[in-house]
C-alpha atoms as a PDB file:
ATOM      1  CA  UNK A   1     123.123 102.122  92.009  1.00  0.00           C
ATOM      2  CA  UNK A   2     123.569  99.843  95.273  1.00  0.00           C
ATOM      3  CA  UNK A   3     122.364  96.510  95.198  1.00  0.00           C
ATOM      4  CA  UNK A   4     119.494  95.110  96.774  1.00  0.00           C
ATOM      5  CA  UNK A   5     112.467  91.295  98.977  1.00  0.00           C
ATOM      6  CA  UNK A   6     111.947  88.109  97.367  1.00  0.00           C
ATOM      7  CA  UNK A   7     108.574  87.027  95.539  1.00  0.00           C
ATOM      8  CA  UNK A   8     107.833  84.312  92.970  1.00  0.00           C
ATOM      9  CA  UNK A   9     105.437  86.573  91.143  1.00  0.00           C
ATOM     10  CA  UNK A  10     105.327  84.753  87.356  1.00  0.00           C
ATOM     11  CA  UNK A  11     102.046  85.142  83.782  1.00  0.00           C
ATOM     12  CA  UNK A  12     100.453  84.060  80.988  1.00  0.00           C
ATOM     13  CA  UNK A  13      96.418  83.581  80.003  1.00  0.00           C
ATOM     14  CA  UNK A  14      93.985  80.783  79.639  1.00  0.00           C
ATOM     15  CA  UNK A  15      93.161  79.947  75.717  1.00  0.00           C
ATOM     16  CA  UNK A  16      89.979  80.720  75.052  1.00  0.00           C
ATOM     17  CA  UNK A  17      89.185  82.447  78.463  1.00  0.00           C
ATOM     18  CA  UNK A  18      91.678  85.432  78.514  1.00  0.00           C
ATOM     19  CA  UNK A  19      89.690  88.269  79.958  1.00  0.00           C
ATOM     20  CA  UNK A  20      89.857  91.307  78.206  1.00  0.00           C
ATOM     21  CA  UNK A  21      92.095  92.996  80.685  1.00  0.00           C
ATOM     22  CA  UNK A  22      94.927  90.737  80.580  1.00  0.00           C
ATOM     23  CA  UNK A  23      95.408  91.737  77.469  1.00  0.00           C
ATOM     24  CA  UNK A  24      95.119  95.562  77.792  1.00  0.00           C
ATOM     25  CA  UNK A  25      98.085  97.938  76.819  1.00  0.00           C
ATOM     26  CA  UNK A  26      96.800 100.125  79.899  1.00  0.00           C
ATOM     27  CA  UNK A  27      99.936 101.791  82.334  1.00  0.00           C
ATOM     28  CA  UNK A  28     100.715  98.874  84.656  1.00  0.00           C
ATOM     29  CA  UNK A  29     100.703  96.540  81.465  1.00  0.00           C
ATOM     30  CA  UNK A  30     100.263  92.648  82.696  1.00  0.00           C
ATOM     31  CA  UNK A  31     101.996  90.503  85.084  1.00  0.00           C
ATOM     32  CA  UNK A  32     104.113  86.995  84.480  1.00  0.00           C
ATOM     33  CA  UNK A  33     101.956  83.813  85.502  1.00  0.00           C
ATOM     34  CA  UNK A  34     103.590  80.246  85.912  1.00  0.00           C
ATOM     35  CA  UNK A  35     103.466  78.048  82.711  1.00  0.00           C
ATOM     36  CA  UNK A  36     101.661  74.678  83.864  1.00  0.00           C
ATOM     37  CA  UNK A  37     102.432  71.233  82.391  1.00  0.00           C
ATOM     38  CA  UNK A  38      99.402  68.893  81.807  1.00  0.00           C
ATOM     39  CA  UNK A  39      95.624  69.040  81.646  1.00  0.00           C
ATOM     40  CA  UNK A  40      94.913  72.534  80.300  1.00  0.00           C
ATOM     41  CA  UNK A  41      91.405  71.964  82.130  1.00  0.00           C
ATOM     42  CA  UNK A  42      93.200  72.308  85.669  1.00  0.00           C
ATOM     43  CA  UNK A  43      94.656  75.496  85.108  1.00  0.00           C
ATOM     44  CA  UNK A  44      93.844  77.861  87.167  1.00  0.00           C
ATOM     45  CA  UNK A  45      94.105  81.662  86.649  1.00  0.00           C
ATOM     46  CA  UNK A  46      97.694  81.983  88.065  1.00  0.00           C
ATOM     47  CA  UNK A  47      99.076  79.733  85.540  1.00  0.00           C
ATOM     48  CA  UNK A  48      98.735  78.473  82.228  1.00  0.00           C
ATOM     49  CA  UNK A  49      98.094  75.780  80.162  1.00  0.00           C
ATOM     50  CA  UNK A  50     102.003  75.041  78.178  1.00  0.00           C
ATOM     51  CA  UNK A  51     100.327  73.990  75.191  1.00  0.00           C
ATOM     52  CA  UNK A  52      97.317  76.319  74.803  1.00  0.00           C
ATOM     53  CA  UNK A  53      96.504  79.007  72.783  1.00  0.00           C
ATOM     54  CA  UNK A  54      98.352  81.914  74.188  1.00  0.00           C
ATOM     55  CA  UNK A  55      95.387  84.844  72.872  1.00  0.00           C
ATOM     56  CA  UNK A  56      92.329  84.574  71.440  1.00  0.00           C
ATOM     57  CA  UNK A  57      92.754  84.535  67.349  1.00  0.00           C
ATOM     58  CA  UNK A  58      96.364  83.072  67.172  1.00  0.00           C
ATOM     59  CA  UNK A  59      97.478  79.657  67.193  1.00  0.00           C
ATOM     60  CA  UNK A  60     100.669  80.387  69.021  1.00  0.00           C
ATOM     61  CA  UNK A  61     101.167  78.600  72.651  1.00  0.00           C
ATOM     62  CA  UNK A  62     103.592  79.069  75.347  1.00  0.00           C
ATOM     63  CA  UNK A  63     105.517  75.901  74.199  1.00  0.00           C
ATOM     64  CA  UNK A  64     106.339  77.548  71.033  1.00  0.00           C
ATOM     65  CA  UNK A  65     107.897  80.126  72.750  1.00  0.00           C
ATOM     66  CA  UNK A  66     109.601  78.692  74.776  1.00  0.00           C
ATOM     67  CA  UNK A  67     111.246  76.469  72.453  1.00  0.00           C
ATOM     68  CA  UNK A  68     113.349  79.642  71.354  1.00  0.00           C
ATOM     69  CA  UNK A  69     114.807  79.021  75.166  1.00  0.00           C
ATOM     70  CA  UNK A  70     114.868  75.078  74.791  1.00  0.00           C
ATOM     71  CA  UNK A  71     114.589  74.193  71.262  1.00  0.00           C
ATOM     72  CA  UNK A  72     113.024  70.689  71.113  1.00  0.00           C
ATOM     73  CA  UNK A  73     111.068  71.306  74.229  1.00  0.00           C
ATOM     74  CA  UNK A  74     107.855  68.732  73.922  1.00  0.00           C
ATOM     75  CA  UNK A  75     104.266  68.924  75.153  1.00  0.00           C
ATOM     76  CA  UNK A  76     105.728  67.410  78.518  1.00  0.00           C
ATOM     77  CA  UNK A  77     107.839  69.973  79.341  1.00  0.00           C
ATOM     78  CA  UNK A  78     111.215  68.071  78.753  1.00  0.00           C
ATOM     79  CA  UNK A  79     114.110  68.848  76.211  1.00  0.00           C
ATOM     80  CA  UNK A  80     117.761  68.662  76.190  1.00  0.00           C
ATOM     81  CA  UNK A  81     118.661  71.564  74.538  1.00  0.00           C
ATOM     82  CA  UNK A  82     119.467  75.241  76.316  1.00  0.00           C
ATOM     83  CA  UNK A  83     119.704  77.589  73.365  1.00  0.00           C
ATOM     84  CA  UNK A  84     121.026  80.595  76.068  1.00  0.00           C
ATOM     85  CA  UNK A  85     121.279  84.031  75.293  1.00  0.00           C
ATOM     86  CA  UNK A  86     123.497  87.001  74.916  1.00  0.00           C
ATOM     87  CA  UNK A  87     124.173  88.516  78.385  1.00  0.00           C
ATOM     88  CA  UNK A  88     123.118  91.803  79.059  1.00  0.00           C
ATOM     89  CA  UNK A  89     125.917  93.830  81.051  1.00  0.00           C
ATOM     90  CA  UNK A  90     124.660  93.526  84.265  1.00  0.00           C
ATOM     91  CA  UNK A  91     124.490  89.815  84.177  1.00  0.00           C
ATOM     92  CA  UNK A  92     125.919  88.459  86.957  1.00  0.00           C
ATOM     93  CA  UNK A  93     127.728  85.158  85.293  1.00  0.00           C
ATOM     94  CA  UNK A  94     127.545  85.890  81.562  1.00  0.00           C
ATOM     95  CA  UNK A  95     128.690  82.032  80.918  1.00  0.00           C
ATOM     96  CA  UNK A  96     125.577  80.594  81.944  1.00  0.00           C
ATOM     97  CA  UNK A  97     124.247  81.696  78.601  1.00  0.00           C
ATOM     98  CA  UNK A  98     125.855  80.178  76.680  1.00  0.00           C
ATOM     99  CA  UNK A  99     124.256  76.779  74.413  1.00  0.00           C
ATOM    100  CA  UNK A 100     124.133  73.695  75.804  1.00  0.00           C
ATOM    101  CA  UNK A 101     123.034  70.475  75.690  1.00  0.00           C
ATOM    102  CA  UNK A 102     121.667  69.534  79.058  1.00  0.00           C
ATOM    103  CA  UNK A 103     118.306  68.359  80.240  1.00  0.00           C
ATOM    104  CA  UNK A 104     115.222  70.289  80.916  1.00  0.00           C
ATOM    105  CA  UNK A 105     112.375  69.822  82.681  1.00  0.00           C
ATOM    106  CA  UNK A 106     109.783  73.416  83.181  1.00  0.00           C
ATOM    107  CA  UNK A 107     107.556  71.129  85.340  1.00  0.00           C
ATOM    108  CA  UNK A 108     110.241  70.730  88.246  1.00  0.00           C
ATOM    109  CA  UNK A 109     113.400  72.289  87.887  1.00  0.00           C
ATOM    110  CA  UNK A 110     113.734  74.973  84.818  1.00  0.00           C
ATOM    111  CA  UNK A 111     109.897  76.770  85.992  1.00  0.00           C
ATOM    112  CA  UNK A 112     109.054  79.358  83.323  1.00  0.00           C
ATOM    113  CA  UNK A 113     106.725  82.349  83.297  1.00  0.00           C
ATOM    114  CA  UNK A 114     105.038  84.187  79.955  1.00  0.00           C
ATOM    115  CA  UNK A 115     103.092  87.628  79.855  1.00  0.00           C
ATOM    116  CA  UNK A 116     100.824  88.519  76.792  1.00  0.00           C
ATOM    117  CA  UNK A 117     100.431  92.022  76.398  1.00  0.00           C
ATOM    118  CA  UNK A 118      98.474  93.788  73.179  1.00  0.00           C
ATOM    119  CA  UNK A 119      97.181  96.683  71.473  1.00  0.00           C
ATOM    120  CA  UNK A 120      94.745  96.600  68.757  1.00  0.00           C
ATOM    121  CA  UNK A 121      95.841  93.857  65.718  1.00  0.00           C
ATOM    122  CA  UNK A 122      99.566  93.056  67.658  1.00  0.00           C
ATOM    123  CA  UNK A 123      99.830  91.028  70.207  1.00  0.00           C
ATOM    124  CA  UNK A 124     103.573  89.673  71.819  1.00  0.00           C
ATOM    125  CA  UNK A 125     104.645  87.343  74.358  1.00  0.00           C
ATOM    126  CA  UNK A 126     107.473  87.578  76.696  1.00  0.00           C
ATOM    127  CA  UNK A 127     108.779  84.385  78.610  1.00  0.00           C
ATOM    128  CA  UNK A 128     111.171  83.932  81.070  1.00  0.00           C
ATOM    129  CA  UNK A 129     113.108  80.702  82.076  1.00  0.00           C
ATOM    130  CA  UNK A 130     116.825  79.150  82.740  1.00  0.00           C
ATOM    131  CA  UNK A 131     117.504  83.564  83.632  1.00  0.00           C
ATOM    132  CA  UNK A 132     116.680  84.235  79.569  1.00  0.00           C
ATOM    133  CA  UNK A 133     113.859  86.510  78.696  1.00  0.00           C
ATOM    134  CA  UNK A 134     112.501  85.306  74.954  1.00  0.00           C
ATOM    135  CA  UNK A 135     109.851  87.784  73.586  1.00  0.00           C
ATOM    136  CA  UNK A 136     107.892  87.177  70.296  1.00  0.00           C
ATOM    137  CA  UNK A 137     104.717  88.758  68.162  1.00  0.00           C
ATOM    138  CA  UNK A 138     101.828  86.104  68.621  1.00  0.00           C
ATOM    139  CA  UNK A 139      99.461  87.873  66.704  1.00  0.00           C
ATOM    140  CA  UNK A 140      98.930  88.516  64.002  1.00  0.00           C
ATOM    141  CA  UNK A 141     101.445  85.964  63.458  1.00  0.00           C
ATOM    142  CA  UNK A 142     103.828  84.371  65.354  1.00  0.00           C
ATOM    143  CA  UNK A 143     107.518  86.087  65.127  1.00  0.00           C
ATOM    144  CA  UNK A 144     110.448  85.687  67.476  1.00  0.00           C
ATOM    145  CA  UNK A 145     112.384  89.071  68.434  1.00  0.00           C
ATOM    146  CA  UNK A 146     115.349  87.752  70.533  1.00  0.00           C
ATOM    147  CA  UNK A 147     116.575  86.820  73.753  1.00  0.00           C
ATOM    148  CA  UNK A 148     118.557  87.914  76.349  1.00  0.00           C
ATOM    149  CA  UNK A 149     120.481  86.628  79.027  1.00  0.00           C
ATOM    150  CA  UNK A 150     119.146  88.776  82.540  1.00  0.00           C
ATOM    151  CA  UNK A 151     120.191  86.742  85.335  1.00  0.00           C
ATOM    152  CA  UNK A 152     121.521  89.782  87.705  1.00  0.00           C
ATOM    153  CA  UNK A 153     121.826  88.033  90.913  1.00  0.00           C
ATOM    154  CA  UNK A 154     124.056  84.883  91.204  1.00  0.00           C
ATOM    155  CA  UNK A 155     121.905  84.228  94.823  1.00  0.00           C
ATOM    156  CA  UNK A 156     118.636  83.217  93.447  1.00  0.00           C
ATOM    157  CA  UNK A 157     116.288  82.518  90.377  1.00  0.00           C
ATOM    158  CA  UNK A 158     115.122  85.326  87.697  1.00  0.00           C
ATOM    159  CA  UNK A 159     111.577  85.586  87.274  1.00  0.00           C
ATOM    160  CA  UNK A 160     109.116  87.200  85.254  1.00  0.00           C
ATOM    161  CA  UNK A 161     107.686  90.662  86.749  1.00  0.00           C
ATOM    162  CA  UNK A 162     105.840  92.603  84.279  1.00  0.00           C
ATOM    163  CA  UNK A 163     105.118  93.015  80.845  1.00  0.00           C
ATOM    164  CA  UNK A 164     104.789  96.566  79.877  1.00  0.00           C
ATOM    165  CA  UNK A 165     103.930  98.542  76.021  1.00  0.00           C
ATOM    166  CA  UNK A 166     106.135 101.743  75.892  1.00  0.00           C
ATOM    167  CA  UNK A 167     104.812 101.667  72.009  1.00  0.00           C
ATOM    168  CA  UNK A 168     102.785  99.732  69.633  1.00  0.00           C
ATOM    169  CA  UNK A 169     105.980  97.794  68.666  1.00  0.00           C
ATOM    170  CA  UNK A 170     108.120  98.449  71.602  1.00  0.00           C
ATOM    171  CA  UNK A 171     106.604  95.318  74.810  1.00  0.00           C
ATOM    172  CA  UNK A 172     109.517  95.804  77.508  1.00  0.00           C
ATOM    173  CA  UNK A 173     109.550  93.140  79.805  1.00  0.00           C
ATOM    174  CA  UNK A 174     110.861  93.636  83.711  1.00  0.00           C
ATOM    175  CA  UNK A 175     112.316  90.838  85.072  1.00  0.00           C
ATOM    176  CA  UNK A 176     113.399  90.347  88.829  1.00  0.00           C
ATOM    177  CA  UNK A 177     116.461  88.700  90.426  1.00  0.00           C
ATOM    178  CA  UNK A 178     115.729  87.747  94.113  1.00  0.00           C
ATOM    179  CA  UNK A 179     117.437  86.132  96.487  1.00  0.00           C
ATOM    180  CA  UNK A 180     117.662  86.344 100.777  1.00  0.00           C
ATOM    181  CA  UNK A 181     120.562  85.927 102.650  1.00  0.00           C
ATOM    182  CA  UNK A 182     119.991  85.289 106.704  1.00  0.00           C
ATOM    183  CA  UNK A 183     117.525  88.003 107.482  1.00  0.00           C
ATOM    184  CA  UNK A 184     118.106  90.013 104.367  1.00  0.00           C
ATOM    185  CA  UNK A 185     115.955  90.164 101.124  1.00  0.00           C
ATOM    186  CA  UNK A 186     117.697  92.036  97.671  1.00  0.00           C
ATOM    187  CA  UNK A 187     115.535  92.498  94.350  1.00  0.00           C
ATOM    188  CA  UNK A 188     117.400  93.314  91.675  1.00  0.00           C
ATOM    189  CA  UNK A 189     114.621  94.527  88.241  1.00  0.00           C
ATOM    190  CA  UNK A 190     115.950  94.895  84.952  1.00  0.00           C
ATOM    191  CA  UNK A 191     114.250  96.114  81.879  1.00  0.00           C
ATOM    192  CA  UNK A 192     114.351  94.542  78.213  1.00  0.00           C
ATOM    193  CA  UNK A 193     112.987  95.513  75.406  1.00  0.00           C
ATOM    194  CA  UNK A 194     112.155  95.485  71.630  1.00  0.00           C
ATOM    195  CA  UNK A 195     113.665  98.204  69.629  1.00  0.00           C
ATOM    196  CA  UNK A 196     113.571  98.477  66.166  1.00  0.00           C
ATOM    197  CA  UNK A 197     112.598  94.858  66.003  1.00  0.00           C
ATOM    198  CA  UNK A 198     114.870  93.224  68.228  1.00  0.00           C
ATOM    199  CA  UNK A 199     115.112  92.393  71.881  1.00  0.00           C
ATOM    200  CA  UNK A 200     117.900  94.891  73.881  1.00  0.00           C
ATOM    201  CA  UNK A 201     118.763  95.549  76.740  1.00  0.00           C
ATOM    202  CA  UNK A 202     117.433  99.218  78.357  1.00  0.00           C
ATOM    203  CA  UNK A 203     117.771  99.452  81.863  1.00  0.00           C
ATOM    204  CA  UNK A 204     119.251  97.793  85.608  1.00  0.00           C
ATOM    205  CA  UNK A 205     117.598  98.466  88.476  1.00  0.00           C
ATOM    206  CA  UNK A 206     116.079  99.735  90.314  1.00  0.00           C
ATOM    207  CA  UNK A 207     117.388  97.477  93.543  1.00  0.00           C
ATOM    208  CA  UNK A 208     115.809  97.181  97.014  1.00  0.00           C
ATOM    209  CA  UNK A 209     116.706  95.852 100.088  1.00  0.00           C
ATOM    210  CA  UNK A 210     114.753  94.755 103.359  1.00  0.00           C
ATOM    211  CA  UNK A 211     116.215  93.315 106.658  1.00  0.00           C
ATOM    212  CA  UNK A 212     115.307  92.238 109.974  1.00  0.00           C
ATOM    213  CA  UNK A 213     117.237  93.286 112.984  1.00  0.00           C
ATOM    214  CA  UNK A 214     116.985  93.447 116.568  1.00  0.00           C
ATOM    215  CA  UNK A 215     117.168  96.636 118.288  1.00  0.00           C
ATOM    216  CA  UNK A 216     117.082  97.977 122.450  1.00  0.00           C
ATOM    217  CA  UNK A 217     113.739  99.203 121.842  1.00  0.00           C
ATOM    218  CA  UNK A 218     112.813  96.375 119.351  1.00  0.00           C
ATOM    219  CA  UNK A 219     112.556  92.332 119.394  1.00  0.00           C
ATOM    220  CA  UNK A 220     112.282  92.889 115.497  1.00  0.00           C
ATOM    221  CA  UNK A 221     112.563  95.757 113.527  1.00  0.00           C
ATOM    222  CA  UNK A 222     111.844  95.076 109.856  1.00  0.00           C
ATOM    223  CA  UNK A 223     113.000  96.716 107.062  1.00  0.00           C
ATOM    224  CA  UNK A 224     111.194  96.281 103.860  1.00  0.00           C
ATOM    225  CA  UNK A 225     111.156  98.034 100.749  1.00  0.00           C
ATOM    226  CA  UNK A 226     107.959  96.951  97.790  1.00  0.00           C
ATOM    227  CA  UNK A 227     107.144  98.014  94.361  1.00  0.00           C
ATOM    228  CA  UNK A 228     103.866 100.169  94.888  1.00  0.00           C
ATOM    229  CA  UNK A 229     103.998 101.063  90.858  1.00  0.00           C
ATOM    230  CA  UNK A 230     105.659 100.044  88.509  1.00  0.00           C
ATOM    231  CA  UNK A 231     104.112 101.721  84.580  1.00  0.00           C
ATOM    232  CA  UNK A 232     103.969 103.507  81.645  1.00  0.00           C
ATOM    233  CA  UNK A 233     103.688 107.407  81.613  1.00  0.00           C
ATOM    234  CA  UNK A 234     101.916 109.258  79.060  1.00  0.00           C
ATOM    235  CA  UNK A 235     104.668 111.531  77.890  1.00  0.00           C
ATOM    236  CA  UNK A 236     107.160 110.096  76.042  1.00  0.00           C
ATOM    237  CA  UNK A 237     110.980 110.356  74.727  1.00  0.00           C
ATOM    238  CA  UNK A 238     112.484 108.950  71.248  1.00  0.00           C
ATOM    239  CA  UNK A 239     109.038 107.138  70.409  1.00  0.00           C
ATOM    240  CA  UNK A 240     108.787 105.026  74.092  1.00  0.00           C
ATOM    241  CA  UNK A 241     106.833 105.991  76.594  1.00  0.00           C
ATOM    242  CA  UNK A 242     108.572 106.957  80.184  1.00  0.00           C
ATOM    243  CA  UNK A 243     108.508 104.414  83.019  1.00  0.00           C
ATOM    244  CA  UNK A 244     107.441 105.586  86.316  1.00  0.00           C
ATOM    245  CA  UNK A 245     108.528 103.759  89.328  1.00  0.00           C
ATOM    246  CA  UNK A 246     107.417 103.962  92.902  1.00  0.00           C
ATOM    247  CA  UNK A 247     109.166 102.110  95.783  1.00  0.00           C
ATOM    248  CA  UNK A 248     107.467 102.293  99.407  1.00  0.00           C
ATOM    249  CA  UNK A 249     109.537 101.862 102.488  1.00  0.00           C
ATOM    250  CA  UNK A 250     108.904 100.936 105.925  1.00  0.00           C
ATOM    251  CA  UNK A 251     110.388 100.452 109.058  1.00  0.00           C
ATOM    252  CA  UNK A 252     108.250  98.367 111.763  1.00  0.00           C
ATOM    253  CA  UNK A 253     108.714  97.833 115.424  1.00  0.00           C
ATOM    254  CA  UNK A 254     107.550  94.656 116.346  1.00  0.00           C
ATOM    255  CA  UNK A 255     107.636  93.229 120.306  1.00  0.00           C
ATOM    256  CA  UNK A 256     105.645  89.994 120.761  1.00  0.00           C
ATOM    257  CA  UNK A 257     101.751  91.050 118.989  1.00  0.00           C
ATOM    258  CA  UNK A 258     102.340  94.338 119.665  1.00  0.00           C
ATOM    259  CA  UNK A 259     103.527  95.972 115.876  1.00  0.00           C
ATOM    260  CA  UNK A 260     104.298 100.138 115.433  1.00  0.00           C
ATOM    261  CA  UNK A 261     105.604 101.842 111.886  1.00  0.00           C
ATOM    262  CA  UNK A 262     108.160 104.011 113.078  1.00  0.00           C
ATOM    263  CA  UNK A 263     109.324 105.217 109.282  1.00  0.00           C
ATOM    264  CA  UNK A 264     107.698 105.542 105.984  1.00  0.00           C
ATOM    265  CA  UNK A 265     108.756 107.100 102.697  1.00  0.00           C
ATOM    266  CA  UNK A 266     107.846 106.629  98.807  1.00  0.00           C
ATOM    267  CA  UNK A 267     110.554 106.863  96.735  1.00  0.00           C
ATOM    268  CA  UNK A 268     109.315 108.081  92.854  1.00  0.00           C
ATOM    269  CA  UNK A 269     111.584 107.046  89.801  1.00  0.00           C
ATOM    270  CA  UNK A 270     110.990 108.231  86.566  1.00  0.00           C
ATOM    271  CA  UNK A 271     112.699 106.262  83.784  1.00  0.00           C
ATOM    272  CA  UNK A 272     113.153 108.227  80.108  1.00  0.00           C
ATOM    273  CA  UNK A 273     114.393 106.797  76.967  1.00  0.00           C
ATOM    274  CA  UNK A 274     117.653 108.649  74.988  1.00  0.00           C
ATOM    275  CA  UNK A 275     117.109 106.658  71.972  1.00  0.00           C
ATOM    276  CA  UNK A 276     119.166 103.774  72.876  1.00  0.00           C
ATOM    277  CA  UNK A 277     118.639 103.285  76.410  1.00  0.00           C
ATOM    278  CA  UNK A 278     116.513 103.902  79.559  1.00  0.00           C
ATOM    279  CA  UNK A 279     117.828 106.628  82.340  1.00  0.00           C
ATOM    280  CA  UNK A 280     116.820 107.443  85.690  1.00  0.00           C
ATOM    281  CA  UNK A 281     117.582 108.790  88.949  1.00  0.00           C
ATOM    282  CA  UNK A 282     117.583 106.195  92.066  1.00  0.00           C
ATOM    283  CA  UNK A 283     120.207 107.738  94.047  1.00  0.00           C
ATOM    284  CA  UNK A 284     117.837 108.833  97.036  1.00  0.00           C
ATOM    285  CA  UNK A 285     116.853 105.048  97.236  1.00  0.00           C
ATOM    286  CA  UNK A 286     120.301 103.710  96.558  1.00  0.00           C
ATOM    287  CA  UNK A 287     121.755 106.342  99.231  1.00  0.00           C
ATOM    288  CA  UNK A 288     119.079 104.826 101.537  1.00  0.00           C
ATOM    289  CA  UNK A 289     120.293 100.866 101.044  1.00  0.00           C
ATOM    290  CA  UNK A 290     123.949 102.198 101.370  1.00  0.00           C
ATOM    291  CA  UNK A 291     123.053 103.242 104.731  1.00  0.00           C
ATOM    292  CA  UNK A 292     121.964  99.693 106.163  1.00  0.00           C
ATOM    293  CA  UNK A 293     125.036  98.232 104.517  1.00  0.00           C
ATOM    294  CA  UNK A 294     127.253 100.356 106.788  1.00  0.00           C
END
């Protein structure tokens, strides 16, 4: 897969006011809000509250999971403990998850995200901060299930992307590496999950690319590749549901107001699981960002 549009897109829910659908299992599963520090009364409904209930009928608050990531962490937001997390293979600098005592502070350096996700009596929680995914049951009780280390990109932060059910006991949580370079944007997803009742890693990629460049008949032309779905199938393999992937690309001509698409094409990716692992076919994509990096 070749490497490759950079958004801060982070989730989590308001105690108490969590609509119904943020908690759905449905296909496209729940995005990754900010996790605020302070007044849970001026949260607003892109972030939440660090220390409030995380779903209706459990106790359990963002703070206590993210504690597996910063043990110690306190209703402020500050520790000065990094627990880290075993790197998954793709990780681009597998040191930087290793323990350590250092300072913390979610509020304005180490930002984290959290997704809630449920299906009938279960509910789980997936955070992401410091490039470590954490995911725990928060209802009926609260139980950790492991962390990872997914930091893919050494260019830019790791944030949450989407928190996704392939099974009653299987959440898989994407995560997104970003970073732009000049007038180039890469996105790097990667795919955890809990298997037989631990967190493990399941799939890299898929990657996109976008870039601006100036042409003879352009003063722009812009490159840009975006996720137009990213969900659960119905069928499944080995117990998980399949993952089905859709990545839109466009080219646009753009001289003073004047704007014209002069390319578009979809690019569908199903993702199946073998039992240990999610598989899937990107190469018409990849073949496609191999070309601008000629």
């Amino acid at each position: 897969m070749a490497k490759p549009t950079c958004a801060w897109l982070t989730v989590a829910f308001l105690a108490g006011l969590l609509p119904a659908a943020a908690m759905s299992a449905g296909r496209s599963g729940t995005v990754f809000r900010s996790v605020a520090v302070g007044s849970c009364l001026a949260t607003g409904p892109e972030r939440v509250c660090l220390t409030a209930p995380l779903t209706p009928g459990a106790t359990t608050t963002a703070l206590d999971v993210l504690r597996d990531i910063y043990p110690g962490l306190s209703a402020n937001g500050i520790g000065h403990r990094f627990a880290g997390g075993e790197a998954v293979e793709a990780a681009s600098d597998p040191g930087t998850g290793e323990p350590a005592d250092r300072a913390v502070d979610i509020s304005t350096r180490d930002f984290a995200d959290i997704a809630v996700i449920g299906e009938g009596r279960k509910a789980y929680a997936a955070a992401v901060s410091g490039g470590v995914v954490t995911m725990a049951e928060v209802k009926p009780a609260y139980r950790p299930l492991g962390r990872l280390l997914v930091a893919t990109d050494p260019g830019g932060p790791t944030n949450g992307y989407r928190l996704l059910l392939a099974a009653p006991d299987s959440p898989v949580a994407v995560t997104r590496s970003s970073h732009f370079n000049s007038q180039e944007g890469f996105d790097a997803f990667h795919l955890v999950g809990v298997v037989g009742g631990e967190l493990v890693d399941l799939y890299d990629g898929p990657y996109l690319y976008s870039q601006a460049e100036t042409t003879e008949q352009c003063e722009l032309l812009d490159h840009r590749e975006l996720v137009a779905a990213f969900e659960t199938r119905k069928r499944k393999h080995h117990g998980l549901a399949d993952i089905g992937i859709v990545i839109d690309y466009a080219a646009t001509c753009l001289n003073g107001e004047d704007s014209q698409q002069v390319e578009n094409r979809s690019f569908p990716i199903r993702l199946t699981f073998d039992g240990s692992r999610y598989d899937g076919d990107s190469s018409v994509l990849d073949d496609l960002n191999a070309r601008f990096a000629e």
